[in-house]
Protein backbone atom coordinates (compact mmCIF):
# COMPACT_ATOMS: atom_id res chain seq x y z
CA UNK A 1 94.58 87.00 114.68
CA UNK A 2 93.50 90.66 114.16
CA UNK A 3 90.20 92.07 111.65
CA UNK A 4 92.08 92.35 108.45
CA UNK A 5 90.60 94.19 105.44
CA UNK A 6 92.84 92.87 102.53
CA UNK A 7 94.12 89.46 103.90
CA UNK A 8 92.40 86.18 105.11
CA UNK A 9 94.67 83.57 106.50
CA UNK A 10 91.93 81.05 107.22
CA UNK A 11 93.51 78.87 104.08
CA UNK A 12 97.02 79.32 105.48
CA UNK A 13 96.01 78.33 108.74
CA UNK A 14 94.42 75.15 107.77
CA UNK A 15 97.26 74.17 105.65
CA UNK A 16 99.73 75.01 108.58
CA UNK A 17 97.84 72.86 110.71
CA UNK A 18 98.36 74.73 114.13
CA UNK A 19 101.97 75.69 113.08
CA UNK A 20 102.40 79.30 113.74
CA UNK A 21 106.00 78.77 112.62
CA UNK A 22 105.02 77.41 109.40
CA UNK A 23 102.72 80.55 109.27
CA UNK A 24 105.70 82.73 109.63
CA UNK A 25 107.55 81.32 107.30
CA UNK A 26 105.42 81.35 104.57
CA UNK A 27 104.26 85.28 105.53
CA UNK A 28 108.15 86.01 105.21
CA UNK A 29 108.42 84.31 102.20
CA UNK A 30 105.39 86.11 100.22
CA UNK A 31 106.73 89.44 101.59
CA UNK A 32 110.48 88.53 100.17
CA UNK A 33 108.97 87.43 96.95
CA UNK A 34 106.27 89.96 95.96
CA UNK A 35 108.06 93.25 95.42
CA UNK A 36 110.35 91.32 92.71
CA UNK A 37 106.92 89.53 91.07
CA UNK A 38 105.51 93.28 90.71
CA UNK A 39 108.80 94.52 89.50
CA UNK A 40 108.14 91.56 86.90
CA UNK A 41 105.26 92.20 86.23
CA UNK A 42 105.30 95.74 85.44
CA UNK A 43 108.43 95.22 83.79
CA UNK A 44 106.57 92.90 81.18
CA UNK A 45 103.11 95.48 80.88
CA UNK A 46 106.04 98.31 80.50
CA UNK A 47 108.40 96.26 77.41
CA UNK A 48 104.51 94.80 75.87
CA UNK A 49 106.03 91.79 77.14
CA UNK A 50 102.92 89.76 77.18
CA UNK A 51 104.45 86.23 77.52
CA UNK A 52 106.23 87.64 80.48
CA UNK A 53 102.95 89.31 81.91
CA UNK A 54 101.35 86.24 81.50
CA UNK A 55 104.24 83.95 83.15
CA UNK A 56 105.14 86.44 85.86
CA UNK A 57 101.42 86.80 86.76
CA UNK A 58 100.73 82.76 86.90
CA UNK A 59 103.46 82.86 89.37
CA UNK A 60 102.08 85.47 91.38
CA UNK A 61 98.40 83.35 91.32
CA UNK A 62 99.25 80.71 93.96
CA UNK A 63 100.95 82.81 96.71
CA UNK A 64 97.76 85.31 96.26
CA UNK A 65 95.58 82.47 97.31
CA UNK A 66 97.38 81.36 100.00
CA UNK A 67 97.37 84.52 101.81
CA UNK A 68 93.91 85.12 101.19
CA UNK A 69 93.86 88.39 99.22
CA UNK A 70 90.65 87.80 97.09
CA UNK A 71 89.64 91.43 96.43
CA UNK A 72 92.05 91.15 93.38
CA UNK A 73 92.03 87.56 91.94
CA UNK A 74 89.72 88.41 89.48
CA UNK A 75 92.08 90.83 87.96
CA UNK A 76 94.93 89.20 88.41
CA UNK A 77 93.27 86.17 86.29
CA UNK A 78 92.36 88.99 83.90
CA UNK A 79 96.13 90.06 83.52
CA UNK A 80 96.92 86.78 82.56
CA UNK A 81 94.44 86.02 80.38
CA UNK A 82 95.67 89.62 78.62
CA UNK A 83 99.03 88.32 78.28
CA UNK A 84 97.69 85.13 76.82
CA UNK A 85 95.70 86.34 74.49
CA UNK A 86 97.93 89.78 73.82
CA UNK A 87 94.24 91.06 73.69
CA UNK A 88 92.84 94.68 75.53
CA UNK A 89 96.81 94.94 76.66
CA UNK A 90 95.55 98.96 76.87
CA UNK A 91 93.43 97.41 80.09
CA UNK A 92 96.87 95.94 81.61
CA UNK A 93 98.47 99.13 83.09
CA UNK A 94 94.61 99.88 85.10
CA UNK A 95 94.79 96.32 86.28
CA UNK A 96 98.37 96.03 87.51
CA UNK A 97 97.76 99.37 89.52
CA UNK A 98 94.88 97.98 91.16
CA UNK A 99 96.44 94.77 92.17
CA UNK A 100 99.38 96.75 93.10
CA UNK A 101 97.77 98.72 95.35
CA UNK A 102 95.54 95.67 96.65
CA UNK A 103 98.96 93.54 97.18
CA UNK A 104 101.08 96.71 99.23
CA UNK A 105 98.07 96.89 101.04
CA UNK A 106 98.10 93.24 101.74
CA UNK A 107 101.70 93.15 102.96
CA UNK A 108 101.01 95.90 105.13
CA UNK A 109 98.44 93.49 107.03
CA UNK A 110 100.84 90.77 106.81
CA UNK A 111 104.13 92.20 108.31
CA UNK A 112 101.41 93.65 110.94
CA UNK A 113 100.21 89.60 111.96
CA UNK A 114 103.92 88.67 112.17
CA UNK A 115 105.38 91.55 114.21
């Protein structure tokens, strides 16, 4: 398994029920998927796009679970609510750099567990 400072698979491993393949898969998929989510959402923060902030970031919410990284659900619940209520959008650009950072940082630990 590995000591992993960003990540926490124990949710992924219970839904994969033993299935390291499974595992794999769904590893491959949130690295394939998450540098085009960020793109989206900084896209949106970058055009005051809130609907889109607040659409690209609800996708983003599930797949954050899954893989465990917790140190940044509370702001990426904040980002959303920000581009629901298009209120304290000046916060957005100091949240999406934190999750950013959390996220790349996440990856990292995830392409490590697969290779």
């Amino acid at each position: 398994m590995g000591n992993f400072k960003h990540i926490d698979l124990s949710y992924l491993n219970k839904t994969a029920e033993g299935s390291e393949e499974f595992i794999t898969e769904m590893i491959n998929a949130f690295l394939e998927q998450t540098p085009e989510l960020l793109t989206e959402i900084e896209t949106a923060i970058l055009a005051k796009d809130w609907a889109g902030v607040k659409a690209s970031t609800h996708k983003f919410k599930p797949t954050a679970v899954m893989m465990g990284i917790s140190a940044v659900s509370g702001d990426i619940q904040a980002l959303e609510a920000i581009g629901l209520s298009k209120t304290n959008t000046e916060n957005a650009p100091v949240l999406f750099a934190k999750i950013k950072k959390e996220i790349l940082a996440a990856c990292e630990e995830l392409k490590a567990h697969i290779a």
